[in-house]
Protein backbone atom coordinates (compact mmCIF):
# COMPACT_ATOMS: atom_id res chain seq x y z
CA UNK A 1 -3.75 34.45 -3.58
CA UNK A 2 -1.74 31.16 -3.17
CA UNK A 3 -0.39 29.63 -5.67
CA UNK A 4 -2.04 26.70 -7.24
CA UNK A 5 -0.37 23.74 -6.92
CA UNK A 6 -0.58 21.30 -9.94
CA UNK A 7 0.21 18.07 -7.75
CA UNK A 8 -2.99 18.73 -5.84
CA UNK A 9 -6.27 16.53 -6.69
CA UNK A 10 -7.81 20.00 -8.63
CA UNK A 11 -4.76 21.91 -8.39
CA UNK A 12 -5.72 23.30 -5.14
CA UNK A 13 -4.96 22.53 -1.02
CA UNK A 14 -8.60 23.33 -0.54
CA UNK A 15 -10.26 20.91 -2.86
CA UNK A 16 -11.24 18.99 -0.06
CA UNK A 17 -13.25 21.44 2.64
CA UNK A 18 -13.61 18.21 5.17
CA UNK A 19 -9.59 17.80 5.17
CA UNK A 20 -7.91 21.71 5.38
CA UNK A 21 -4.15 22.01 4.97
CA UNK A 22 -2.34 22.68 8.53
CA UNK A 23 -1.41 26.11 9.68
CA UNK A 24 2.69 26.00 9.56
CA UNK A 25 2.61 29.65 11.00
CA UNK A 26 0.06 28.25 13.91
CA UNK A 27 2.08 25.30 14.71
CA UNK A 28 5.54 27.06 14.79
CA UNK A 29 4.01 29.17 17.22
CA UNK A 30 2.63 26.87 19.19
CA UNK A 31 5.48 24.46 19.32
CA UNK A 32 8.93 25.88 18.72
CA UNK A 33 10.25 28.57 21.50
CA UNK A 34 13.34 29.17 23.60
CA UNK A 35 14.33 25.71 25.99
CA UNK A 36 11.82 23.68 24.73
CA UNK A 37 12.59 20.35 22.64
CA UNK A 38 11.35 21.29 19.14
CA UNK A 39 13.84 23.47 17.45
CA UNK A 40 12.32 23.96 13.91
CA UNK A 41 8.92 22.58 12.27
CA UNK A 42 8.07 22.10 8.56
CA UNK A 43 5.52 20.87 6.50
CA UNK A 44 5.46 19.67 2.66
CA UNK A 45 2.52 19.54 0.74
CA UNK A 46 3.56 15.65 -0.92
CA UNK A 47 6.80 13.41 -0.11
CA UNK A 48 8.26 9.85 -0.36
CA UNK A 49 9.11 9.06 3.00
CA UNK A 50 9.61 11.78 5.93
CA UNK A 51 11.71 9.40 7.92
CA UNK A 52 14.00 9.33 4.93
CA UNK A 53 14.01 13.03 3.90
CA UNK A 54 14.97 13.45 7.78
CA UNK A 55 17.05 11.04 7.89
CA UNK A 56 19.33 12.42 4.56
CA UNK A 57 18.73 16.00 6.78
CA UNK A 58 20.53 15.03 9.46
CA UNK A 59 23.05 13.06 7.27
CA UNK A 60 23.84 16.67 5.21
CA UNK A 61 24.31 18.57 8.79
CA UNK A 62 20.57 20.66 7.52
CA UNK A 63 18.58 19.01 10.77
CA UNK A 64 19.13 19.64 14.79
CA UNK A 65 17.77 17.86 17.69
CA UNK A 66 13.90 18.30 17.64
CA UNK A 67 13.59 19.06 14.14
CA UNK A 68 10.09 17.85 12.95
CA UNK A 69 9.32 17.06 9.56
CA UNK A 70 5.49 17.13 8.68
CA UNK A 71 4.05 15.72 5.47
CA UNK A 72 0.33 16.64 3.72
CA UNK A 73 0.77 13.60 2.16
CA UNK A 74 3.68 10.68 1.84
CA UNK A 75 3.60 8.48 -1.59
CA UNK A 76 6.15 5.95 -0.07
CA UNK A 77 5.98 5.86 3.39
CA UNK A 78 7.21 2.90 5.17
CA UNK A 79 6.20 0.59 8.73
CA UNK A 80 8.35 -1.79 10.42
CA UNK A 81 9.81 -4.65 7.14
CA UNK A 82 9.45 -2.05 4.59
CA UNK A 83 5.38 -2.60 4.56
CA UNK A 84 4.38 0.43 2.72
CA UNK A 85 1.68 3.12 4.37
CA UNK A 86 0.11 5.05 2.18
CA UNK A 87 -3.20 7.53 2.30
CA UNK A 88 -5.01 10.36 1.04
CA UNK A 89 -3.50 13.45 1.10
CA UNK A 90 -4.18 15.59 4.88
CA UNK A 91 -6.52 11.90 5.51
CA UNK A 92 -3.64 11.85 8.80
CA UNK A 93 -0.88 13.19 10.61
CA UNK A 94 2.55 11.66 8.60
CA UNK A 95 5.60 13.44 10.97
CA UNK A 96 8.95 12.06 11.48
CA UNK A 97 11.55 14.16 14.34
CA UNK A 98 14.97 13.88 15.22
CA UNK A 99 16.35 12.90 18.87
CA UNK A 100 19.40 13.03 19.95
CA UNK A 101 19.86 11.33 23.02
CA UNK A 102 23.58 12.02 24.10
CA UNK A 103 22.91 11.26 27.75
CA UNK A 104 21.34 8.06 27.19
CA UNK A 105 23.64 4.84 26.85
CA UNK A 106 23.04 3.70 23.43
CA UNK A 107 21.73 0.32 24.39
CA UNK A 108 18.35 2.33 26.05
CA UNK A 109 17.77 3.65 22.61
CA UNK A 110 15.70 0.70 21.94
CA UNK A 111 12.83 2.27 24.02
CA UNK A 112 12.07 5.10 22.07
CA UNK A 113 9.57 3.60 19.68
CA UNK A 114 7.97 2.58 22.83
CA UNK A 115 8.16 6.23 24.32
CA UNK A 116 6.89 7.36 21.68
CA UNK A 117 3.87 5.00 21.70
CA UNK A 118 3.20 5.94 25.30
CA UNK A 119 3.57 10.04 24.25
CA UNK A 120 1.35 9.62 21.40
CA UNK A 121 -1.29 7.62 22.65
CA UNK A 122 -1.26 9.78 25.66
CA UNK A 123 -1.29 13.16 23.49
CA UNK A 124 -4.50 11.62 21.55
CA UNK A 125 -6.58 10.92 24.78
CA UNK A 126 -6.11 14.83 25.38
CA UNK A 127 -6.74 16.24 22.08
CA UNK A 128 -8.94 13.58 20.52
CA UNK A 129 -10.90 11.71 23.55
CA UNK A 130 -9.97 8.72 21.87
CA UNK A 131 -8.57 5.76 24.03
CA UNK A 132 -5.36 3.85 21.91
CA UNK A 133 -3.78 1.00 23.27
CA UNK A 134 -0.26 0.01 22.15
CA UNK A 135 0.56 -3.53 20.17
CA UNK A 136 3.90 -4.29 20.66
CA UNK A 137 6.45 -2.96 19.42
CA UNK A 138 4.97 0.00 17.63
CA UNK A 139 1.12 0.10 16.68
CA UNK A 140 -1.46 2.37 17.61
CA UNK A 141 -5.11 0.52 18.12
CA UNK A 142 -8.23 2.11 18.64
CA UNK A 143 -11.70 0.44 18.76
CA UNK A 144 -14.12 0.56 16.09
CA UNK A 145 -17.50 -0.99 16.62
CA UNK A 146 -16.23 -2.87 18.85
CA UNK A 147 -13.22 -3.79 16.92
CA UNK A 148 -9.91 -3.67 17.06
CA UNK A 149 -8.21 -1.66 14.21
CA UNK A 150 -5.03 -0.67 13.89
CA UNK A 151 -4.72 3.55 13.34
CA UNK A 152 -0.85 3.82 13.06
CA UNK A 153 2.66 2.89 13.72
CA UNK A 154 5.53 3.96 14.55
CA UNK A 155 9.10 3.43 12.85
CA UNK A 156 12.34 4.32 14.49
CA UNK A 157 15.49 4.67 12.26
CA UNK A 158 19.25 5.79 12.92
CA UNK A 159 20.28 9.02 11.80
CA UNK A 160 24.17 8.92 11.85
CA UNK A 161 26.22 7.64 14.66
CA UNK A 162 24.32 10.21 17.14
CA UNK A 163 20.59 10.43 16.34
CA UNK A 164 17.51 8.69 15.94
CA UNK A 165 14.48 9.49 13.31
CA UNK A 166 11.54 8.21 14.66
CA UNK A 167 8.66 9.05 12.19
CA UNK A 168 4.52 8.91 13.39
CA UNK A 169 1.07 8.04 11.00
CA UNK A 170 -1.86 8.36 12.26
CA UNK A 171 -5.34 7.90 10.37
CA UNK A 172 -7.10 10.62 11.23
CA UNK A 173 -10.21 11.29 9.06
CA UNK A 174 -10.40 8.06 7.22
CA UNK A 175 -13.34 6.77 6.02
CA UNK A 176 -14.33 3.35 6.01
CA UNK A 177 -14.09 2.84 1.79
CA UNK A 178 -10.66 4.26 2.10
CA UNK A 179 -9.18 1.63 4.45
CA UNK A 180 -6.21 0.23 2.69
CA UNK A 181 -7.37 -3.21 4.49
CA UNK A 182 -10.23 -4.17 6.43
CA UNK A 183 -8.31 -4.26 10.54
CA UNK A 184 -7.21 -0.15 9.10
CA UNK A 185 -9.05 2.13 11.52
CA UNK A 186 -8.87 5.77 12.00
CA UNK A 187 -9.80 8.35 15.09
CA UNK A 188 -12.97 9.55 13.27
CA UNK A 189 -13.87 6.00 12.62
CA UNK A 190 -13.34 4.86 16.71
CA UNK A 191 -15.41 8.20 17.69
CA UNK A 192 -12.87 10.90 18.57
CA UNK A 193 -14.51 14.55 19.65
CA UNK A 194 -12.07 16.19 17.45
CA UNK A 195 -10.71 15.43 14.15
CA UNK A 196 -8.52 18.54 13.59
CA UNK A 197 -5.09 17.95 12.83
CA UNK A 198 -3.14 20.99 14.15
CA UNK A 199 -4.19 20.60 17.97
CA UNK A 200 -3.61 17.19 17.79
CA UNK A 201 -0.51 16.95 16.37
CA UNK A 202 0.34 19.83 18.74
CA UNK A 203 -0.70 17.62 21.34
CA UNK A 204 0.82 14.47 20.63
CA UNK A 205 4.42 16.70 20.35
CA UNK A 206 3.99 18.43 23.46
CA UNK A 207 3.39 14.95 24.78
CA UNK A 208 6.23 13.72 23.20
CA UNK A 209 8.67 16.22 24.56
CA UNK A 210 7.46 15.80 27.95
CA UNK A 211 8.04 11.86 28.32
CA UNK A 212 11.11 11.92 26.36
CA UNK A 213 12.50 14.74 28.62
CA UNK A 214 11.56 12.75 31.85
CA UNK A 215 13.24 9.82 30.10
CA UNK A 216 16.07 11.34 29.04
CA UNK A 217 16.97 13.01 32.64
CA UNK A 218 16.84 9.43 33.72
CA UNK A 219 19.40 8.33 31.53
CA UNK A 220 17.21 6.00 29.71
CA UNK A 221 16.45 4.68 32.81
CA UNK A 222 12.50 3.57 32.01
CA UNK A 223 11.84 2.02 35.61
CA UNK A 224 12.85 5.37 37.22
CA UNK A 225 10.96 7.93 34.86
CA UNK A 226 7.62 5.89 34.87
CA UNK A 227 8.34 4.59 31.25
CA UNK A 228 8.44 1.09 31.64
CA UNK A 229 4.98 1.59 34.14
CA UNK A 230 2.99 3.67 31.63
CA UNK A 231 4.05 1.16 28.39
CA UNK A 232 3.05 -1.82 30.39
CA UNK A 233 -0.51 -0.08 31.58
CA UNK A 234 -1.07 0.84 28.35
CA UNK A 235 0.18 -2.29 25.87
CA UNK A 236 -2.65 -3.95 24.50
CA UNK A 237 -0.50 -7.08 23.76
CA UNK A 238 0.05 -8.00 27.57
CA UNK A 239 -1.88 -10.85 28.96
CA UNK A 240 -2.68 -12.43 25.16
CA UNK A 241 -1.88 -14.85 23.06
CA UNK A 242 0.28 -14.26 20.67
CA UNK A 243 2.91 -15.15 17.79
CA UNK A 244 6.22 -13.91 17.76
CA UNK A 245 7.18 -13.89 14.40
CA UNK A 246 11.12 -13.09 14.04
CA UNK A 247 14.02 -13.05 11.94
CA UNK A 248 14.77 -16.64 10.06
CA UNK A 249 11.89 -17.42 9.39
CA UNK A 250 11.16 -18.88 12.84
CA UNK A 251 7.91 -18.56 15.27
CA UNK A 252 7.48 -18.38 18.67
CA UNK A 253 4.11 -18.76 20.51
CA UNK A 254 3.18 -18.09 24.03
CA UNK A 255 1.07 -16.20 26.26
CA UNK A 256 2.74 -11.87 26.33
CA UNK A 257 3.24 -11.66 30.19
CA UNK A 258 5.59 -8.79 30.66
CA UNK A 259 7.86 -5.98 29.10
CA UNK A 260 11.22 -6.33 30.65
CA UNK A 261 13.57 -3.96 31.64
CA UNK A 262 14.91 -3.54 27.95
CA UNK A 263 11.97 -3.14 26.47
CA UNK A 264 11.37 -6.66 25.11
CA UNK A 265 8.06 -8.61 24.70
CA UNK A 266 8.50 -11.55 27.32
CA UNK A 267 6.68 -15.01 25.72
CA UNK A 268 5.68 -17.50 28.65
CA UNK A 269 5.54 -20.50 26.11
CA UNK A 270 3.78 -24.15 25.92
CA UNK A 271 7.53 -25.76 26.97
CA UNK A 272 7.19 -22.89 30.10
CA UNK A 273 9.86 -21.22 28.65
CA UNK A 274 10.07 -17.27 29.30
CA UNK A 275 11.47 -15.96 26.09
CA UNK A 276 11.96 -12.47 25.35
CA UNK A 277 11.23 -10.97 21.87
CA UNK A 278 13.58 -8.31 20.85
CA UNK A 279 12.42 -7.74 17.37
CA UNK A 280 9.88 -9.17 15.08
CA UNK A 281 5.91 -9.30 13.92
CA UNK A 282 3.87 -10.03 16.90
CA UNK A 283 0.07 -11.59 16.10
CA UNK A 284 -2.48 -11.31 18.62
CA UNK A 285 -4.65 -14.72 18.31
CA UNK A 286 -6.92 -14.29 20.92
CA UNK A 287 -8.61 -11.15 23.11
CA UNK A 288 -7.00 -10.15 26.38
């Protein structure tokens, strides 16, 4: 028998039948084999943060290229300005992996949140029939009755001078009284055919590899390998209003009317000045 685990609700993995613990042995098989990306795959029953564990992995020399850290449940999980994102435990998929993108001139690195947007919200159309459009730079939407939630993010961190941690959550099976805030949605809220976690985080890595190996055989290059096409296509931000709110406490608004060539939200604003956003919290204030 397993071994009950005292820092489960019940002491046991199983005491919730609607939300089963993912198959380690199923996933390494299905995921880690000779000249593919993903080198080694583990899951933890409860953690802080996996972008941090991951992060002090690769720090210690214990993590290679395409490790992929998987957590049943994170108790201090972090989004983009240290917002915390927390949920209950096997509710989502909580993964964080290591890239590192040698070929790639560091100043290209900047697209692989974006990538990974693409790769994930590509990987859940497969696995989950669920459309998700991207908000710039790094949120996952999907439509719930018609509106707008947002179902995850996506945080990319340095890992020494040569890698990048770029940790995933998605709500997966979250119900509507468990939303940590009301514009929270999850794939079984927006309708998806399939809510179980191992063949769609399966998917979304296989997807993952795939667009980060056409990107990285371009150099970074996100014009050439389709990158810069697919985000645009797929970027729910495009064609809106918005406000760009950045570092300094200052504010942009304009209309979104293009991802340029570095990967940076382009404002059309009220002065008609084009100004590109490199980094901050974007607000959508009207539909598309």
């Amino acid at each position: 028998m397993t071994p009950r685990d005292a820092s489960e609700p019940n002491g046991s993995r199983w005491s919730d039948l609607d939300r089963p613990p993912l198959n380690i042995t199923a996933l390494r098989r299905g995921l880690v084999h000779e000249g593919g990306l993903w080198s080694e795959v583990d899951v933890v029953q409860r953690t802080g943060s996996t972008n941090s564990d991951l992060v002090a992995r690769a720090a210690e020399g214990r993590a290679a290229e395409g490790a992929v850290l998987v957590a049943e449940e994170q108790t201090a999980g972090r989004g983009r300005l240290d917002r915390q994102w927390t949920a209950p435990p096997r509710s989502g998929l909580f993964f964080s992996v290591l890239l590192t993108p040698s070929e790639v001139p560091v100043a290209r690195w900047g697209w692989l949140p974006l990538l990974t947007g693409v790769a994930v919200a590509t990987g859940l159309s497969r696995a989950a029939g669920v459309d998700t459009a991207l908000k710039w730079p790094n949120d996952l939407l999907v439509t719930v009755r018609g509106e707008e939630r947002k179902a995850g993010g996506i945080l990319a961190e340095r890992a020494g001078d040569g890698g990048v941690v770029i940790g995933v959550g998605i709500n997966v099976t979250l119900k509507e009284a468990e939303l940590p805030v009301p514009t929270a949605g999850s794939l079984g809220l927006a309708g998806a055919v399939s809510t179980d976690r191992d063949p769609l985080l399966r998917g979304v890595l296989r997807s993952l590899e795939e667009w980060y190996g056409k990107w990285r055989a371009a150099a970074g290059d996100a014009g050439t390998c389709g990158l810069h096409a697919a985000y645009a296509a797929g970027c729910a931000t495009l064609g809106r209003e918005v406000r760009a709110e950045l570092p300094g406490d200052r504010a942009v608004v304009g209309e979104a009317v293009a991802v340029d060539g570095d990967g940076r939200l382009v404002l059309a604003t009220g002065e008609g000045v084009q100004e590109p956003v490199g980094a901050g919290d974007i607000v959508h204030l009207r539909p598309a």
